[in-house]
N, C-alpha and C. Protein backbone atom coordinates (compact mmCIF):
# COMPACT_ATOMS: atom_id res chain seq x y z
N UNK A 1 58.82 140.41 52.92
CA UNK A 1 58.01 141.23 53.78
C UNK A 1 56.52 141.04 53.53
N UNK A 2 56.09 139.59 53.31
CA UNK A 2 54.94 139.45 53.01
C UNK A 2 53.70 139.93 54.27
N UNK A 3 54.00 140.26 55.42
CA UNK A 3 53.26 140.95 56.54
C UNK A 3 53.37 142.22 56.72
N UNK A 4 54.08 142.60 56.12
CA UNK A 4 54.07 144.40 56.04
C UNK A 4 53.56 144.47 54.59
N UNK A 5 53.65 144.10 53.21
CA UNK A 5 52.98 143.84 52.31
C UNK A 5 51.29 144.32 52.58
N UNK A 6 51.03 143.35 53.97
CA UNK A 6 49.25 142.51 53.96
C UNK A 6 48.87 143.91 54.86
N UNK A 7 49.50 144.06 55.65
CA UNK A 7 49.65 145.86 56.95
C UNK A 7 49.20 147.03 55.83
N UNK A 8 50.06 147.22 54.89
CA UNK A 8 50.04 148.36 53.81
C UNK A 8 49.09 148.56 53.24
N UNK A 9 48.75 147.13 52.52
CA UNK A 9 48.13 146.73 52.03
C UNK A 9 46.33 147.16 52.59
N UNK A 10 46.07 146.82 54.15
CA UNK A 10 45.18 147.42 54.44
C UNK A 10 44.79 148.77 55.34
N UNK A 11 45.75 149.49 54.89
CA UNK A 11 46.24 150.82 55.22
C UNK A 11 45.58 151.46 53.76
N UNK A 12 45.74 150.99 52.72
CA UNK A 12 45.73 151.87 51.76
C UNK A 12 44.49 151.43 51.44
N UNK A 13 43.79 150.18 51.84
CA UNK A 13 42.60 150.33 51.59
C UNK A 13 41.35 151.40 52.19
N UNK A 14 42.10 151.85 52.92
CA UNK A 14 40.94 153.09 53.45
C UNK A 14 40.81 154.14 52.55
N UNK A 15 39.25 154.89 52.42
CA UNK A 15 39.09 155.48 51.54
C UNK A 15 39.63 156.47 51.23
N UNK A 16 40.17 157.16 49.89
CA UNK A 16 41.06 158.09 49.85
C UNK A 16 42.39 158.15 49.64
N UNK A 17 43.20 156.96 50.10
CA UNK A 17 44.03 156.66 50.38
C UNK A 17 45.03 156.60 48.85
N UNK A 18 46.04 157.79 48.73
CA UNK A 18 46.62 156.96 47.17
C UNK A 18 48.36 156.69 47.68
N UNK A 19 48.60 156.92 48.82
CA UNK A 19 50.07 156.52 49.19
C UNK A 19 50.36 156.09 50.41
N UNK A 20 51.03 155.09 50.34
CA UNK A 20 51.66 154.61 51.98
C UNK A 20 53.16 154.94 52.03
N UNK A 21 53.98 154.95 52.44
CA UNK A 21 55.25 155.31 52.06
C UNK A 21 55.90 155.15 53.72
N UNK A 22 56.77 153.84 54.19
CA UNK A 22 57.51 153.26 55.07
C UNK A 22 58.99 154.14 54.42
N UNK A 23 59.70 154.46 55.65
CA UNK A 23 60.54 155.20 55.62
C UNK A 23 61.42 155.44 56.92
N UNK A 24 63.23 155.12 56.84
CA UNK A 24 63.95 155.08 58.04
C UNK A 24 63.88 157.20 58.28
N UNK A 25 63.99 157.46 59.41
CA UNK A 25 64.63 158.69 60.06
C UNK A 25 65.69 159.59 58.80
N UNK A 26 66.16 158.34 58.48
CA UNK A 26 67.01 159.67 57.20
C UNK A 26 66.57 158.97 56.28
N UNK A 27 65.57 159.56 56.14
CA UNK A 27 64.64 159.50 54.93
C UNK A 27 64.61 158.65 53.42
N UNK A 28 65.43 157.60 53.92
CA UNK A 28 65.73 156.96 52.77
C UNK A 28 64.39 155.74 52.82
N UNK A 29 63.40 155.78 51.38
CA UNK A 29 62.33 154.98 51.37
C UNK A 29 62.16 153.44 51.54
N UNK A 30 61.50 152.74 52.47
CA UNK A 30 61.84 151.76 52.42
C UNK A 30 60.56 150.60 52.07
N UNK A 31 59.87 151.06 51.79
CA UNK A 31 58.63 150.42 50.80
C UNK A 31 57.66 152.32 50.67
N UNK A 32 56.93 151.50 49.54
CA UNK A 32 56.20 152.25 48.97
C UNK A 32 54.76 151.57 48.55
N UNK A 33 53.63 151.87 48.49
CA UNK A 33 52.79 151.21 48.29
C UNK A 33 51.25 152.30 47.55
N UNK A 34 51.24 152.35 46.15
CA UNK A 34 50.46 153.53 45.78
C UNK A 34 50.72 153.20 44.21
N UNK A 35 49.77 154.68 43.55
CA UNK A 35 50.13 154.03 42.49
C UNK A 35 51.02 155.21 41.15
N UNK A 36 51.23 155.12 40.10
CA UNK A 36 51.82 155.93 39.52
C UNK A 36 51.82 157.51 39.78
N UNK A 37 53.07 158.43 39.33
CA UNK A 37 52.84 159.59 39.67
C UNK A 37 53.34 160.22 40.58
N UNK A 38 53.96 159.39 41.62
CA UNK A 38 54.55 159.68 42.99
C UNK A 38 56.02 159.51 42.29
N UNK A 39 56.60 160.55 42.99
CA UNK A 39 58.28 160.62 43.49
C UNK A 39 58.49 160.19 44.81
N UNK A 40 58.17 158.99 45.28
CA UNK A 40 58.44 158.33 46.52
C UNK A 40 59.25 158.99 47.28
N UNK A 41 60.66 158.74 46.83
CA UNK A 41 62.07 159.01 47.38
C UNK A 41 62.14 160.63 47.61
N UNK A 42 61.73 161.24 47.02
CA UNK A 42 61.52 162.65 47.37
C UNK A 42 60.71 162.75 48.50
N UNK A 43 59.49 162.48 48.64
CA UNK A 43 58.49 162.88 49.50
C UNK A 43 59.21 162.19 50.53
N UNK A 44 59.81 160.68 50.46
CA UNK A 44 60.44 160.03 51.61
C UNK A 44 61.27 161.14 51.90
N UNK A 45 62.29 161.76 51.42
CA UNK A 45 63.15 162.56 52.40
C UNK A 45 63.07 163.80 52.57
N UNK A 46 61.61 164.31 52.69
CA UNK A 46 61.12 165.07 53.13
C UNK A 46 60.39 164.92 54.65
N UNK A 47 60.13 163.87 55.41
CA UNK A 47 59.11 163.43 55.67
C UNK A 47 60.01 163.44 57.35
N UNK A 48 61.10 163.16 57.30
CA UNK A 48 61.96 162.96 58.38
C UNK A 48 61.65 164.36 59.06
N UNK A 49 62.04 165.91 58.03
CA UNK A 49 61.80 167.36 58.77
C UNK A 49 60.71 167.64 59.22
N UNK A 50 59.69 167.24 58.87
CA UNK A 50 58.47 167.20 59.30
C UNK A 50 58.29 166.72 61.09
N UNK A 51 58.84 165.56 60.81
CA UNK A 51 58.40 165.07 61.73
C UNK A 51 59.29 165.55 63.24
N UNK A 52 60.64 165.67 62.79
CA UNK A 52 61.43 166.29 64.05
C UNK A 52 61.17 168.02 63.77
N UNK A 53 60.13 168.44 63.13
CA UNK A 53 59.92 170.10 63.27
C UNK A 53 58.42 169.78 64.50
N UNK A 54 57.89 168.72 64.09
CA UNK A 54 56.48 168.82 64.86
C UNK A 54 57.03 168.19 66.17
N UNK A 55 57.91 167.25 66.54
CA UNK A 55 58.43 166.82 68.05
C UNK A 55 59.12 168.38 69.04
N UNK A 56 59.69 169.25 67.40
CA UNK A 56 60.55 170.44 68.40
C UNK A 56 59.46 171.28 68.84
N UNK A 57 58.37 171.04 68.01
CA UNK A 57 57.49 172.37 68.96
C UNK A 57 56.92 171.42 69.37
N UNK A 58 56.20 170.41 69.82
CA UNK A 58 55.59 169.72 70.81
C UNK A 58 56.38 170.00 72.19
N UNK A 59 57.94 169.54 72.21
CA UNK A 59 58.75 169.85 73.39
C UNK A 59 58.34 171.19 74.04
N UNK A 60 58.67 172.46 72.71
CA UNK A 60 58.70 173.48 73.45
C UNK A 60 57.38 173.85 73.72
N UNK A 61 56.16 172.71 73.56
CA UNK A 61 55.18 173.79 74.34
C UNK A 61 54.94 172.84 75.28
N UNK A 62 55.70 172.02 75.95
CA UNK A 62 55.85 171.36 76.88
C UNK A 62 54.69 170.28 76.79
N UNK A 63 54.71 169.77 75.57
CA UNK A 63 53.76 168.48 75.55
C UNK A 63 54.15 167.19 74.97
N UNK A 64 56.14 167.10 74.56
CA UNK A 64 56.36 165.74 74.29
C UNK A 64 56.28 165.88 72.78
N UNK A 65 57.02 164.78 72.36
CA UNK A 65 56.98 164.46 71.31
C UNK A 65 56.05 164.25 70.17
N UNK A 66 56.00 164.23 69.04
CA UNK A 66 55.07 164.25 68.44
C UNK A 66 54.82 162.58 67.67
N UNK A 67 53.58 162.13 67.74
CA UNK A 67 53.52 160.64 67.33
C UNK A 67 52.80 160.53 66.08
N UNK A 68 51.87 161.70 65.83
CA UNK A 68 51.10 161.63 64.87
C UNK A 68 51.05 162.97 64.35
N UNK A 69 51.34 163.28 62.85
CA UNK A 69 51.06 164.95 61.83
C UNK A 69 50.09 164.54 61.06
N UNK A 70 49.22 165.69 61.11
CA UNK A 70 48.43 165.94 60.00
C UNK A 70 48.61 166.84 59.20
N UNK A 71 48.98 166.89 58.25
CA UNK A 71 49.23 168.09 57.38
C UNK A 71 47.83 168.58 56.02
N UNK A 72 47.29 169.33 56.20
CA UNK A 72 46.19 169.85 55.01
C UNK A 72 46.93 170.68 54.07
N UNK A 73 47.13 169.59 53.08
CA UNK A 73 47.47 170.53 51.56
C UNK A 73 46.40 171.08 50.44
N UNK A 74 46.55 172.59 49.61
CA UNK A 74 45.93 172.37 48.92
C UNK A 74 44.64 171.37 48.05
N UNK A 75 45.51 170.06 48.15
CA UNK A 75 44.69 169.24 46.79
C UNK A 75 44.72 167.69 48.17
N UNK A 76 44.93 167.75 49.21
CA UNK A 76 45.33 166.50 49.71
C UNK A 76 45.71 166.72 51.26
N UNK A 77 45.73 165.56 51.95
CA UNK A 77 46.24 165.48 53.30
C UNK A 77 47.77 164.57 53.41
N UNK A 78 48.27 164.64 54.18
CA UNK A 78 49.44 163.88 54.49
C UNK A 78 49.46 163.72 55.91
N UNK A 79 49.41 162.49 56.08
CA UNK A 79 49.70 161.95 57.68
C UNK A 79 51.10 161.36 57.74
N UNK A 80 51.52 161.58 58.82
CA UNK A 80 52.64 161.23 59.00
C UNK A 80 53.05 160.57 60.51
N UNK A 81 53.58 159.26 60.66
CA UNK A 81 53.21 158.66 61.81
C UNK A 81 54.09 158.13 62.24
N UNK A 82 55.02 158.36 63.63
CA UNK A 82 56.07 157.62 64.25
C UNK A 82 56.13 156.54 64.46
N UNK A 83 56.57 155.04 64.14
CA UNK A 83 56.27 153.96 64.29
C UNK A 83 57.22 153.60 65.35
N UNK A 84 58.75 153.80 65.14
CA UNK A 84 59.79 154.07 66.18
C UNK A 84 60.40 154.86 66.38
N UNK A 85 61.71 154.92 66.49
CA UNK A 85 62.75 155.91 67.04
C UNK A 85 63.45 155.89 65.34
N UNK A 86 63.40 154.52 64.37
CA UNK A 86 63.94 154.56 63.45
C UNK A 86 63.19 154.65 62.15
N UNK A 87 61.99 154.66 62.57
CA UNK A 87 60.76 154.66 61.34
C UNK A 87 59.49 155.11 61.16
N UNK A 88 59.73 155.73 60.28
CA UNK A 88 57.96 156.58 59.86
C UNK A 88 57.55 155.99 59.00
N UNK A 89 56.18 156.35 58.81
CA UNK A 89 55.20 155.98 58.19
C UNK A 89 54.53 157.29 57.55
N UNK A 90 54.15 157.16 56.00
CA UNK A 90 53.28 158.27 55.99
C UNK A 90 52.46 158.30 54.90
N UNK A 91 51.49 158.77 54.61
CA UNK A 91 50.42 158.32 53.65
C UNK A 91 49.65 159.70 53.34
N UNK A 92 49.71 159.80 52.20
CA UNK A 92 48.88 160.74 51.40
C UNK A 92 47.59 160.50 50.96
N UNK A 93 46.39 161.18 50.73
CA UNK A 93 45.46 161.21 51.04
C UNK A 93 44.69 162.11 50.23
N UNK A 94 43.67 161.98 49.08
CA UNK A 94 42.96 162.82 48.51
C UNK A 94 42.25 163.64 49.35
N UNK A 95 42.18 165.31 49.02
CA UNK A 95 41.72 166.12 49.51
C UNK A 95 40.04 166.20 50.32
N UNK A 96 39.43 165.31 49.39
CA UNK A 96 37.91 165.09 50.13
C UNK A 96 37.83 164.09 50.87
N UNK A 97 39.12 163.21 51.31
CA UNK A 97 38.89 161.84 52.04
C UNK A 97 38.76 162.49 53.81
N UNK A 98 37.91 161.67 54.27
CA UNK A 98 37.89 161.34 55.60
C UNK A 98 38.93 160.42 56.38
N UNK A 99 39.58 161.40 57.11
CA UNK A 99 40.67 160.14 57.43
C UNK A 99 40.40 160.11 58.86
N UNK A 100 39.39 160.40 59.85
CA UNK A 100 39.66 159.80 61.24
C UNK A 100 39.76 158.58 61.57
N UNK A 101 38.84 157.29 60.79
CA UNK A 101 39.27 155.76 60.71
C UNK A 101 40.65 155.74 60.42
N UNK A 102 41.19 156.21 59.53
CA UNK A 102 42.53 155.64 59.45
C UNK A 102 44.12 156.37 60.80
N UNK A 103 43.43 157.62 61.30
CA UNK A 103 44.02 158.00 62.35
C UNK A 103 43.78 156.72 63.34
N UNK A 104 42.57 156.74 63.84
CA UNK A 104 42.06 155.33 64.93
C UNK A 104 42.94 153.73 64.64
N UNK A 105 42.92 153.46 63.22
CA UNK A 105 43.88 152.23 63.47
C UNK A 105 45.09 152.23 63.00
N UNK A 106 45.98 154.03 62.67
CA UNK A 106 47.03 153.82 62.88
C UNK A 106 47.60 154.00 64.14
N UNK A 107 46.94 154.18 65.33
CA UNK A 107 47.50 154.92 66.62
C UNK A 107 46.98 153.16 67.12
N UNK A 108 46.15 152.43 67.00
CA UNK A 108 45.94 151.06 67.27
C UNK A 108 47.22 150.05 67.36
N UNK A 109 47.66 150.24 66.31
CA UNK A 109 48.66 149.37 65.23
C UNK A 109 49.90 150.25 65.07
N UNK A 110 50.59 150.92 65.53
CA UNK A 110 51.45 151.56 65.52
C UNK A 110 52.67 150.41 66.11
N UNK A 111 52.47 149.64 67.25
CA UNK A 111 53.22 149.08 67.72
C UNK A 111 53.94 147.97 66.45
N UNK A 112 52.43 147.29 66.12
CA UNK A 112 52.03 145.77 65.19
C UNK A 112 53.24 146.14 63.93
N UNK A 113 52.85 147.61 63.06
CA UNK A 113 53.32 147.85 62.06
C UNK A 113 54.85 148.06 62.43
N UNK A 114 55.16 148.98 63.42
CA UNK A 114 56.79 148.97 63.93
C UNK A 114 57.52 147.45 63.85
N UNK A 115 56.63 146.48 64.49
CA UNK A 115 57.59 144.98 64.37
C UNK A 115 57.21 144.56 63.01
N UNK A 116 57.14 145.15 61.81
CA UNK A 116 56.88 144.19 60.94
C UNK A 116 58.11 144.85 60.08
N UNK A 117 58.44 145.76 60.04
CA UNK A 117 59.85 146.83 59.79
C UNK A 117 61.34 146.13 59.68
């Protein structure tokens, strides 16, 4: 997967950035890219409820599915990003980082990163 490797790779170079974390629908992790300290596989199968809790209220307020979460934690952000029907994406984020660049070229590249899966 040396092109999803080079994808991740400059995903996590945006500032702030300490996790990428590729992941099927049932939440089982399927790369990881960050550095010590993380429970991957945990946060991976967490990441699936998230994302079908933010599509069920998108539906019910009659606006569709959800393609992109932002979540503001305490100490950090977590984005979380539909790539397909079978794969998320999601990346954690130190609390003082600016992440609208990295919103802008994951909604760019959403397609690019889905075929590299």
């Amino acid at each position: 997967m040396p092109a999803l490797e080079t994808a991740l790779a400059s995903l996590a170079a945006h500032p702030g950035v300490e996790h990428v974390l590729v992941l099927g629908r049932d939440g089982l992790l399927i790369t990881h890219t960050g550095g010590p300290g993380l429970d991957a596989e945990t946060v991976s199968a967490m990441v699936p409820g998230i994302a079908g809790a933010a599509s069920s209220l998108g539906r019910a307020a009659g606006q569709g599915d959800a393609s992109t979460i932002v979540i503001r934690l305490d100490d950090g952000v977590a984005l979380v990003s539909v790539l397909s029907a079978e794969v998320l994406l999601a990346v954690l984020l130190r609390g003082d980082a600016g992440f609208a660049p990295l919103l802008r070229e994951l909604s760019r590249r959403r397609g690019e990163l889905a075929g590299l899966v």
